[in-house]
C-alpha atoms as a PDB file:
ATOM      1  CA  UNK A   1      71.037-137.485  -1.557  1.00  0.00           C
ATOM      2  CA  UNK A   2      73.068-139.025   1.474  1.00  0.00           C
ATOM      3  CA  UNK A   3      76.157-136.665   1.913  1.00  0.00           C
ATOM      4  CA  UNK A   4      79.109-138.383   3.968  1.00  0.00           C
ATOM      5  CA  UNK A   5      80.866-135.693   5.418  1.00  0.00           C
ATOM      6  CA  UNK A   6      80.551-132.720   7.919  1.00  0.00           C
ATOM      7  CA  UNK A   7      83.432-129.996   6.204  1.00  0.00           C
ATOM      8  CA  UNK A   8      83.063-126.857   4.382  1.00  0.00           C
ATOM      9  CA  UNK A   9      81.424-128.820   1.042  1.00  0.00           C
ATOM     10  CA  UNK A  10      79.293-130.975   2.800  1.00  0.00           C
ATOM     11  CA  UNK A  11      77.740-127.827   4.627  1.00  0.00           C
ATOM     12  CA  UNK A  12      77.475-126.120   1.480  1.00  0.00           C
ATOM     13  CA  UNK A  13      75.298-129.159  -0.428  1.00  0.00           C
ATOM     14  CA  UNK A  14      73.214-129.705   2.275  1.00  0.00           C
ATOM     15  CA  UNK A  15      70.386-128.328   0.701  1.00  0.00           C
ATOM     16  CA  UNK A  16      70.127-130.542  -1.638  1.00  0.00           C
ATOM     17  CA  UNK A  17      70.016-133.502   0.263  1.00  0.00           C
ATOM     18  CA  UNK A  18      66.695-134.479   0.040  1.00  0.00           C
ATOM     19  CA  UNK A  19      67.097-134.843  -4.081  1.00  0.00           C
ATOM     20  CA  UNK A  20      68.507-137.652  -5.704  1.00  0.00           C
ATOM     21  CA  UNK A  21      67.923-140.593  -2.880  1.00  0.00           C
ATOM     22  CA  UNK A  22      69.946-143.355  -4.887  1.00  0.00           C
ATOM     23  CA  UNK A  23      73.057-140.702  -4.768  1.00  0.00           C
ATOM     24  CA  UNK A  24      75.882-140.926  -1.929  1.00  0.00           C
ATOM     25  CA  UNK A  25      77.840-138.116  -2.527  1.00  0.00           C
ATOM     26  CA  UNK A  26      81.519-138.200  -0.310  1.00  0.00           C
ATOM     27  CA  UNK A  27      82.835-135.233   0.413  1.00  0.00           C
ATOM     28  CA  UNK A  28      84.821-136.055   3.603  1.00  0.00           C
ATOM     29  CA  UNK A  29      88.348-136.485   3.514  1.00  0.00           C
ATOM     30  CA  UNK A  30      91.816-134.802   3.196  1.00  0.00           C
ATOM     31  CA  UNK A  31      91.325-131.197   2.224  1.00  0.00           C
ATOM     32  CA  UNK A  32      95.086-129.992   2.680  1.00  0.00           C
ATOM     33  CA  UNK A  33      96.974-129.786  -0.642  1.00  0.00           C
ATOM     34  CA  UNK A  34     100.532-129.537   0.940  1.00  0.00           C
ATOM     35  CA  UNK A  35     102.493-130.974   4.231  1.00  0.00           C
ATOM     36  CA  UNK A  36      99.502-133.625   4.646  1.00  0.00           C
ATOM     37  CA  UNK A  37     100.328-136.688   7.336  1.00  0.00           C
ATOM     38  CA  UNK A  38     100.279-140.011   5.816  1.00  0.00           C
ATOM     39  CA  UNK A  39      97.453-141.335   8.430  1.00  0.00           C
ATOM     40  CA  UNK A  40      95.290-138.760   6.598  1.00  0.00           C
ATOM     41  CA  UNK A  41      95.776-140.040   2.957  1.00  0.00           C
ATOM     42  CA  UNK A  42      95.187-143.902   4.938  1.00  0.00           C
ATOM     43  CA  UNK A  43      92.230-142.643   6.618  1.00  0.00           C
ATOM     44  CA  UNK A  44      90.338-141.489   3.626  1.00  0.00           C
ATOM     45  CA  UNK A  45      91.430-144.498   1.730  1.00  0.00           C
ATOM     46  CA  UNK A  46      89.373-146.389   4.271  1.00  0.00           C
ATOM     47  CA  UNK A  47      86.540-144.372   4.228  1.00  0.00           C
ATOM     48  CA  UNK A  48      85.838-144.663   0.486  1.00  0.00           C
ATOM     49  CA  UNK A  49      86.458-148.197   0.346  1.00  0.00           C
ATOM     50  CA  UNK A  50      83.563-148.751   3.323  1.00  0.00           C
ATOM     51  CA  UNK A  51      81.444-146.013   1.165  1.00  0.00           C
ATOM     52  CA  UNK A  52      81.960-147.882  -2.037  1.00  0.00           C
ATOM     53  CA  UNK A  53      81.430-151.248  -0.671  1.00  0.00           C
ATOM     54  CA  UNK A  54      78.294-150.399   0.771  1.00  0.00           C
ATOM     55  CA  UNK A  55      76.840-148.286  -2.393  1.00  0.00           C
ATOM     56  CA  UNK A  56      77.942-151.547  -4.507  1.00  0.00           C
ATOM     57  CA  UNK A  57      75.670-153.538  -2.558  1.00  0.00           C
ATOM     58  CA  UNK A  58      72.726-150.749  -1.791  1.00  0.00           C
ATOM     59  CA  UNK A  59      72.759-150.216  -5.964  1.00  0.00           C
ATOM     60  CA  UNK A  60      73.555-146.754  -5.564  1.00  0.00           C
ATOM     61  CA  UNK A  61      75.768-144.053  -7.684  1.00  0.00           C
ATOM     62  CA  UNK A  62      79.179-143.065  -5.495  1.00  0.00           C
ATOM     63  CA  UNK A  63      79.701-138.996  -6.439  1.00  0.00           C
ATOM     64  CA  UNK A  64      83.522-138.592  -5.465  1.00  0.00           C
ATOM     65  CA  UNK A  65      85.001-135.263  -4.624  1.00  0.00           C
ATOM     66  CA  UNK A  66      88.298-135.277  -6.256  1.00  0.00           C
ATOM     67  CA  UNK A  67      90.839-132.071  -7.498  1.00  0.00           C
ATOM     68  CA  UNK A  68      91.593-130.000 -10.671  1.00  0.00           C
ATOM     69  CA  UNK A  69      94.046-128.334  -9.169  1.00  0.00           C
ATOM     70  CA  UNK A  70      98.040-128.258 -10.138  1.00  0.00           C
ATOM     71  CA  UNK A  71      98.468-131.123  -7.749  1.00  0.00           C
ATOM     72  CA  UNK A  72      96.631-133.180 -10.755  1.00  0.00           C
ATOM     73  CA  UNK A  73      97.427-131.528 -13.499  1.00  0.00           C
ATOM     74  CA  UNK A  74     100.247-129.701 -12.899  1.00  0.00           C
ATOM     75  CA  UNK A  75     101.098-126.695 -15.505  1.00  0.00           C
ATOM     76  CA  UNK A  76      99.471-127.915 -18.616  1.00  0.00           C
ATOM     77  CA  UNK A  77      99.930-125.794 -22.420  1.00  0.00           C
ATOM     78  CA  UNK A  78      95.965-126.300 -22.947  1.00  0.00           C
ATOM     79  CA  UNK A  79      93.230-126.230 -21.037  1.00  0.00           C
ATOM     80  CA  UNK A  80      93.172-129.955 -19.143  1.00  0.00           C
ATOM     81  CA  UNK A  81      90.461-132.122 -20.301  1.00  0.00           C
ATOM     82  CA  UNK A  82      89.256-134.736 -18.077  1.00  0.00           C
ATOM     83  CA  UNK A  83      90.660-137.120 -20.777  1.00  0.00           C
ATOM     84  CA  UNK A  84      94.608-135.507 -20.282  1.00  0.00           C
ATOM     85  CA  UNK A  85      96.474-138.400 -19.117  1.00  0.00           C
ATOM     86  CA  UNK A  86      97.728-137.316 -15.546  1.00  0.00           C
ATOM     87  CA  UNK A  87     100.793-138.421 -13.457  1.00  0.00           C
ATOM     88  CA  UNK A  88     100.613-135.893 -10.524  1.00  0.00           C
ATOM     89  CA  UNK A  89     104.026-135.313  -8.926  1.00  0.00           C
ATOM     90  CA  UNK A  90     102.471-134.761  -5.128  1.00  0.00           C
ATOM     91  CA  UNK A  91     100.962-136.973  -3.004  1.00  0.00           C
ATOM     92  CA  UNK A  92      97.466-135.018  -2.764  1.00  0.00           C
ATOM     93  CA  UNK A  93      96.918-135.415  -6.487  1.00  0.00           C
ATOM     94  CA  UNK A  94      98.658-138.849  -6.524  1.00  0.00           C
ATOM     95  CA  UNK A  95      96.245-140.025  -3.372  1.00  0.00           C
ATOM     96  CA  UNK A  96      93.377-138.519  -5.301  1.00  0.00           C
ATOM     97  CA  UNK A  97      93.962-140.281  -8.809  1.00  0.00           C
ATOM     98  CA  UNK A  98      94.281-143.657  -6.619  1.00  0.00           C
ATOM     99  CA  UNK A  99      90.645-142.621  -5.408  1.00  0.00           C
ATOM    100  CA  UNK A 100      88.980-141.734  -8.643  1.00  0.00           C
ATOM    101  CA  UNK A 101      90.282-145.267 -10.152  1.00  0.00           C
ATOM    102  CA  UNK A 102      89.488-147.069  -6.526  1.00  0.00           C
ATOM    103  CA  UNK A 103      85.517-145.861  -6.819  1.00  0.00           C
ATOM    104  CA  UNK A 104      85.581-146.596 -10.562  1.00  0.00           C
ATOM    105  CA  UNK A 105      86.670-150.445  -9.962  1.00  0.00           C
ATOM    106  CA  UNK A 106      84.413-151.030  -7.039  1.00  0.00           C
ATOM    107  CA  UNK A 107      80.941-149.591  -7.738  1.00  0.00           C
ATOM    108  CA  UNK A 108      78.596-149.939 -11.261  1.00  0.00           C
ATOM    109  CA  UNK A 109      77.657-146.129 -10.644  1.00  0.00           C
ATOM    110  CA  UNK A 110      79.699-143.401 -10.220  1.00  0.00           C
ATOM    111  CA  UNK A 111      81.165-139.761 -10.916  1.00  0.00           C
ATOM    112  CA  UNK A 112      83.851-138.028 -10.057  1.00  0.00           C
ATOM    113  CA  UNK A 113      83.639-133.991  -9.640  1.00  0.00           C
ATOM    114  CA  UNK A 114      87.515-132.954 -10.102  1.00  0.00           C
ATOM    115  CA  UNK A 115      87.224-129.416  -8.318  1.00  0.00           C
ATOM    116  CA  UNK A 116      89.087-126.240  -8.364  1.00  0.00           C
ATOM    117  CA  UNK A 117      89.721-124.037  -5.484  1.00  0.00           C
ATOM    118  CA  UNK A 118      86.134-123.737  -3.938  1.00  0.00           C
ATOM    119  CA  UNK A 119      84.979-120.468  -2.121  1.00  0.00           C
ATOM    120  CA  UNK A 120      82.433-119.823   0.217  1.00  0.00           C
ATOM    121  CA  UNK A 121      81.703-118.313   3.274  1.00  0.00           C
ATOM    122  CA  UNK A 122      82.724-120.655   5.889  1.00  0.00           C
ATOM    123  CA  UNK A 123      85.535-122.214   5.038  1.00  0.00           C
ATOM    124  CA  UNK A 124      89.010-123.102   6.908  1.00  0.00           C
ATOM    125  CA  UNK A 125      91.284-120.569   7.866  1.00  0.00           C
ATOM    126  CA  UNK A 126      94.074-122.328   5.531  1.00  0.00           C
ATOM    127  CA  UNK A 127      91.782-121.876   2.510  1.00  0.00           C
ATOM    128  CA  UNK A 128      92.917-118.877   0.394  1.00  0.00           C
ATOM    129  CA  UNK A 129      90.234-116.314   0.970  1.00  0.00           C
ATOM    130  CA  UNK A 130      90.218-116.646   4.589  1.00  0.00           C
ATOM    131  CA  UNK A 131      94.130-116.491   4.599  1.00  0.00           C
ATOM    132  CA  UNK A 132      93.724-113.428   2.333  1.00  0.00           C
ATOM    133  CA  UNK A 133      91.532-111.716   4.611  1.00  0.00           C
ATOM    134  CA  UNK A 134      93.584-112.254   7.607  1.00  0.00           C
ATOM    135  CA  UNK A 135      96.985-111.551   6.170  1.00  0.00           C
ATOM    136  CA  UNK A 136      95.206-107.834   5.243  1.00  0.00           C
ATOM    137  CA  UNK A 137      94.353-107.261   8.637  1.00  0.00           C
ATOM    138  CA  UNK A 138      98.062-107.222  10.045  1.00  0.00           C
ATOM    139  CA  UNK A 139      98.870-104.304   7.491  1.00  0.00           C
ATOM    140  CA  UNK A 140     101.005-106.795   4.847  1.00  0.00           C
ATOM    141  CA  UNK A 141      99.855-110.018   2.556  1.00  0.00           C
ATOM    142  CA  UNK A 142     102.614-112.784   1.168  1.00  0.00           C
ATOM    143  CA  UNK A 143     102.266-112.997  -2.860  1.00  0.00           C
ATOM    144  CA  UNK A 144     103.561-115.906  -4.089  1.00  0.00           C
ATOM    145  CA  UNK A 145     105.511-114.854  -7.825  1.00  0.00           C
ATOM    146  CA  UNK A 146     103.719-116.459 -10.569  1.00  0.00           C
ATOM    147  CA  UNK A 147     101.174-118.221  -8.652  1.00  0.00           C
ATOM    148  CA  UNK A 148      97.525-118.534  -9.909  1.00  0.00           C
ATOM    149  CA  UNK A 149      94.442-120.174  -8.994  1.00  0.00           C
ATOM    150  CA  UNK A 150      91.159-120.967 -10.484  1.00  0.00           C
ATOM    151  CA  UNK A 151      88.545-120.111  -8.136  1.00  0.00           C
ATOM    152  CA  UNK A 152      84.915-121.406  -8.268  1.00  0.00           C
ATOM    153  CA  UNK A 153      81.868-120.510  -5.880  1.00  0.00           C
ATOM    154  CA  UNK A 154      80.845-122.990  -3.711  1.00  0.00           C
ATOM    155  CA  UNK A 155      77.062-122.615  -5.356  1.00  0.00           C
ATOM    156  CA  UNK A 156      77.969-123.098  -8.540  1.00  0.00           C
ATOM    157  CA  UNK A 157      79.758-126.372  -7.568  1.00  0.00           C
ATOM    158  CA  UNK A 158      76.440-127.468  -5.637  1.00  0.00           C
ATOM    159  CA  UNK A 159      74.664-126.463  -8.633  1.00  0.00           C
ATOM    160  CA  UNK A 160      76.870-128.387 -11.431  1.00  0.00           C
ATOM    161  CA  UNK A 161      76.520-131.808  -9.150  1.00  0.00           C
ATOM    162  CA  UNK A 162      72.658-131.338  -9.423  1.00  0.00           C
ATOM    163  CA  UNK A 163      73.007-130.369 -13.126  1.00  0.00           C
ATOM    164  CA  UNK A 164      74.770-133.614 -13.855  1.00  0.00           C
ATOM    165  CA  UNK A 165      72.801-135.684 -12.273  1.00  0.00           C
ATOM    166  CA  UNK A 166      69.338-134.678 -13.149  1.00  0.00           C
ATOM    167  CA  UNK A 167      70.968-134.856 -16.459  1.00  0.00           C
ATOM    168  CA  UNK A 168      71.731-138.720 -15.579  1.00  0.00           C
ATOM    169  CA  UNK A 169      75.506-138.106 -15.450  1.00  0.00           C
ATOM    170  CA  UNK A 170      77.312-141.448 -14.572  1.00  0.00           C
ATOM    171  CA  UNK A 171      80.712-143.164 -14.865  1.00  0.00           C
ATOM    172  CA  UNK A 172      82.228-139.923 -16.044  1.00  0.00           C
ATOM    173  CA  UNK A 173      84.990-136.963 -14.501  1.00  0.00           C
ATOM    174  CA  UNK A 174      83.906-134.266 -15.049  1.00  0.00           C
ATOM    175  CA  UNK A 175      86.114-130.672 -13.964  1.00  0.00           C
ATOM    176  CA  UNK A 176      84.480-128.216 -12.007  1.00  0.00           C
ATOM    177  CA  UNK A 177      86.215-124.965 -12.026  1.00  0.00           C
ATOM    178  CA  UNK A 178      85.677-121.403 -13.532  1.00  0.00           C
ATOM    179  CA  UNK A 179      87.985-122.114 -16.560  1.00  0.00           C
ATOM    180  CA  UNK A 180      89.826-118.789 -15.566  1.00  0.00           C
ATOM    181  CA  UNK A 181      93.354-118.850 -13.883  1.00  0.00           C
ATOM    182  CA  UNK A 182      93.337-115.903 -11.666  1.00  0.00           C
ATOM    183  CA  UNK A 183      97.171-114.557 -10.853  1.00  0.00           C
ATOM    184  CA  UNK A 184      97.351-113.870  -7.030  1.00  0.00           C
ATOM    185  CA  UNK A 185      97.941-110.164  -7.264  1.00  0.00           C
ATOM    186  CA  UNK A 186      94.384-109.941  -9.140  1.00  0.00           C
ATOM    187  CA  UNK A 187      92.857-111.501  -6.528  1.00  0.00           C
ATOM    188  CA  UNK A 188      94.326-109.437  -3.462  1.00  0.00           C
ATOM    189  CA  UNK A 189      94.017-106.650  -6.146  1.00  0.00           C
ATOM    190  CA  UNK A 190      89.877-107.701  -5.506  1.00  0.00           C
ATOM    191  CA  UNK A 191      90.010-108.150  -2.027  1.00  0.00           C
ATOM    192  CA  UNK A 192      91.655-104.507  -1.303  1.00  0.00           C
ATOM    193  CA  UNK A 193      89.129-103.253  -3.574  1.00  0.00           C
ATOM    194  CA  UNK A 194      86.223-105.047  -1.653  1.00  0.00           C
ATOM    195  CA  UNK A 195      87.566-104.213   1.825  1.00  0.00           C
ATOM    196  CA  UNK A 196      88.530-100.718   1.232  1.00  0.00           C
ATOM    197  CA  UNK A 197      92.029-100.860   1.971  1.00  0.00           C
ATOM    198  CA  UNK A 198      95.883-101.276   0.390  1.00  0.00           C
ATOM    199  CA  UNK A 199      98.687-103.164   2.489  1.00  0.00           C
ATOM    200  CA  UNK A 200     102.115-103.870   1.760  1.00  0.00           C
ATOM    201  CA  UNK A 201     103.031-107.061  -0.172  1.00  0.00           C
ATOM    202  CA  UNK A 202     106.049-109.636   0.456  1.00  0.00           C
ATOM    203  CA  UNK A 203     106.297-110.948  -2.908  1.00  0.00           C
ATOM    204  CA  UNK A 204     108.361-114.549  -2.743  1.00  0.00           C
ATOM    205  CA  UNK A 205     109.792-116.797  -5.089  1.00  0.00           C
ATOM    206  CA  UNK A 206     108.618-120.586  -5.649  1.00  0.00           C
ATOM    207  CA  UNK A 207     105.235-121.143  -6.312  1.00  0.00           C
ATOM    208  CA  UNK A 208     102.548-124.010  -8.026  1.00  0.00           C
ATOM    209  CA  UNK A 209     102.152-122.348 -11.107  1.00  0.00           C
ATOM    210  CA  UNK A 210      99.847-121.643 -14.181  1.00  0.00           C
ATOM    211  CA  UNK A 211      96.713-124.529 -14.179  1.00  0.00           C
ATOM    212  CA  UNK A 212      94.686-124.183 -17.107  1.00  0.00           C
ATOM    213  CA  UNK A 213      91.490-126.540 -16.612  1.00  0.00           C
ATOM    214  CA  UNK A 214      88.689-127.349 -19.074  1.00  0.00           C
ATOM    215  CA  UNK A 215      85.280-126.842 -18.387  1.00  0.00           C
ATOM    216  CA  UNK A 216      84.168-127.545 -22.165  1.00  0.00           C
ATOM    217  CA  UNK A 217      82.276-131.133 -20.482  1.00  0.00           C
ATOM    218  CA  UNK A 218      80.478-128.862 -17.821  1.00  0.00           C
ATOM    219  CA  UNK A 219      79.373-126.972 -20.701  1.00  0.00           C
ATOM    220  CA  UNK A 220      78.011-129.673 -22.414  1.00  0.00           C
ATOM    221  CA  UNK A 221      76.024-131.143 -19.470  1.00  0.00           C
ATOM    222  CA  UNK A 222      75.183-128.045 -17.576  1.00  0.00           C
ATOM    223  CA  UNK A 223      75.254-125.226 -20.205  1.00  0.00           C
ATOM    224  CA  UNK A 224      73.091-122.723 -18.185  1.00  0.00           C
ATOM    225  CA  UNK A 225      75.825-122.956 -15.446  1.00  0.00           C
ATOM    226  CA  UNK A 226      79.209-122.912 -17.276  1.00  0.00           C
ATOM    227  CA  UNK A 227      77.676-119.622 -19.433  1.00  0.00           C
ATOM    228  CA  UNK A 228      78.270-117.652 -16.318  1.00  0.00           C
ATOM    229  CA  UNK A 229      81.674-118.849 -15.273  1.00  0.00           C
ATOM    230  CA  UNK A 230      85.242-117.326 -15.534  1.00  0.00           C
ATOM    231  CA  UNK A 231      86.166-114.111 -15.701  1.00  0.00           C
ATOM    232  CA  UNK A 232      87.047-110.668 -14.105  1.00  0.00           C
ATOM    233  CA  UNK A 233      83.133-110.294 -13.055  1.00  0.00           C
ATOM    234  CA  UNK A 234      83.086-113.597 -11.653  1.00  0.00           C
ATOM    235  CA  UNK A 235      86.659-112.933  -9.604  1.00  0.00           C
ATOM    236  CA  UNK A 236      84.823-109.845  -8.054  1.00  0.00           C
ATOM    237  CA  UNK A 237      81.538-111.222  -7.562  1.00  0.00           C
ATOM    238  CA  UNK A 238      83.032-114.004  -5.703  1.00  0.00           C
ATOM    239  CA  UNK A 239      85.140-111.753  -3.285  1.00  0.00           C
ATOM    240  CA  UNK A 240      82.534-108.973  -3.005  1.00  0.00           C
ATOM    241  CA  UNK A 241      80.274-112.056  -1.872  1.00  0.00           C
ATOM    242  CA  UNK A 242      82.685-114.127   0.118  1.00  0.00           C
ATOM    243  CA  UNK A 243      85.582-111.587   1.357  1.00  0.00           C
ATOM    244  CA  UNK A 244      83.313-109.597   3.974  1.00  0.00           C
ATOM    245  CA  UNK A 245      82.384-113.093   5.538  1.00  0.00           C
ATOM    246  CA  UNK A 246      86.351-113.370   6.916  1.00  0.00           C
ATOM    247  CA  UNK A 247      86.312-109.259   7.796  1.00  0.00           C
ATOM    248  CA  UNK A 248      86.460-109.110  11.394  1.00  0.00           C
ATOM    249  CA  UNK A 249      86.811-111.132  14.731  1.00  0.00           C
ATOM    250  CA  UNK A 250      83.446-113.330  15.504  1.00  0.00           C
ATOM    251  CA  UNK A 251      82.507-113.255  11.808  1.00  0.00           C
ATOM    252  CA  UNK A 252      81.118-116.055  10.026  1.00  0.00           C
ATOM    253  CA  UNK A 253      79.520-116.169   6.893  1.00  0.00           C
ATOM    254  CA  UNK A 254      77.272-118.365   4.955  1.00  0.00           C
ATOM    255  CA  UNK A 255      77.564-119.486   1.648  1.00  0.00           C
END
């Protein structure tokens, strides 16, 4: 497996990369959801269109990192299939739909892995658990009213691209997510538990939302994995892994 890319994900699927030698799997690009320069969006444009043109003429399958987040499918009343039609209202899920039909025009073989909100153990400081982590340490954490997100381990997303494509997965989106939309107070509810402390909370108004994503295709292609998904349990086993990795100056985990 060739993996284009040297961020959080690309780490994280490293060890699989000498599996699957006709796959290029991308995961390089804009990983900001909000405030994201326009040079960003153009540079990742160009970097999939190189990628593609060269797996189109190497015959190999193009894996493309794309989102399941609200900036695709906003605040759907059921669980969003990979089928819902989508017209994303911000220009990270707009720039990401352009990519997903961009790969599907220009190569034979392809698949598209819409993720969730992926945690691990290394991740940017931006990236929710981190910014959980650190907003506990000065004694108060911002809580967004309403706001939710579905959270899914890093190792279960490595695992689901190597479930689909020993089970010869191709020109197909499939979501990868836990199924579960966690409210934000559960999860800094998790994190105090985890680190042993309480803090105050801002709570303010304004935030992205309820996403409901469907997992039932992950299900159907990697049934072993998707059993074990969603959930309280899987909420706390991801911050009692992942939330001591952001605990203290110097620290770095691994995921």
């Amino acid at each position: 497996m060739e993996i284009v890319g040297t961020g959080f994900i690309a780490r994280n699927l490293r060890p699989e990369a000498d599996r699957f030698p006709g796959v290029t799997v991308l995961a390089a690009g804009v990983s900001r959801i909000r405030s994201v320069p326009e040079a960003e969006f153009d540079r990742e444009k160009d970097l999939v269109q190189q990628v593609a043109t060269r797996c189109r003429r190497e015959g190999r399958q193009l894996v493309l990192l794309s989102t399941s987040t609200y900036a695709m499918y906003g605040t759907p009343a059921e669980p969003a299939a990979e089928d819902t039609p989508v017209s994303p209202a911000s220009p990270y899920g707009k720039h990401k739909r352009e990519l997903e039909l961009a790969v599907a025009d220009a190569v034979p073989d392809w698949l598209v892995l819409r993720l969730t909100h992926v945690v691990g153990g290394d991740q940017p400081p931006w990236h929710l658990l981190p910014s959980l982590v650190g907003q506990l340490r000065t004694g108060t954490v911002t809580v967004h009213a309403g706001a939710h997100r579905d959270l899914v381990d890093v190792g279960d997303v490595r695992a689901a691209l190597t479930g689909l494509l020993e089970a010869g997965v191709n020109r197909e989106i499939v979501n990868v997510a836990s199924g579960t939309p966690f409210a934000i107070e559960s999860v800094v509810d998790s994190v105090e538990r985890r680190l042993g402390t309480t803090v105050g909370r801002e709570v303010v108004t304004g935030s992205s939302g309820r996403t409901l994503v469907s997992i039932a295709k992950l299900r159907r292609y990697v049934p072993e994995l998707a059993a074990g998904l969603g959930g309280e349990r899987y909420l706390n086993r991801l911050v009692d892994r992942y939330a001591p990795c952001y605990d203290g100056p110097g620290q770095r985990g691994e995921a």
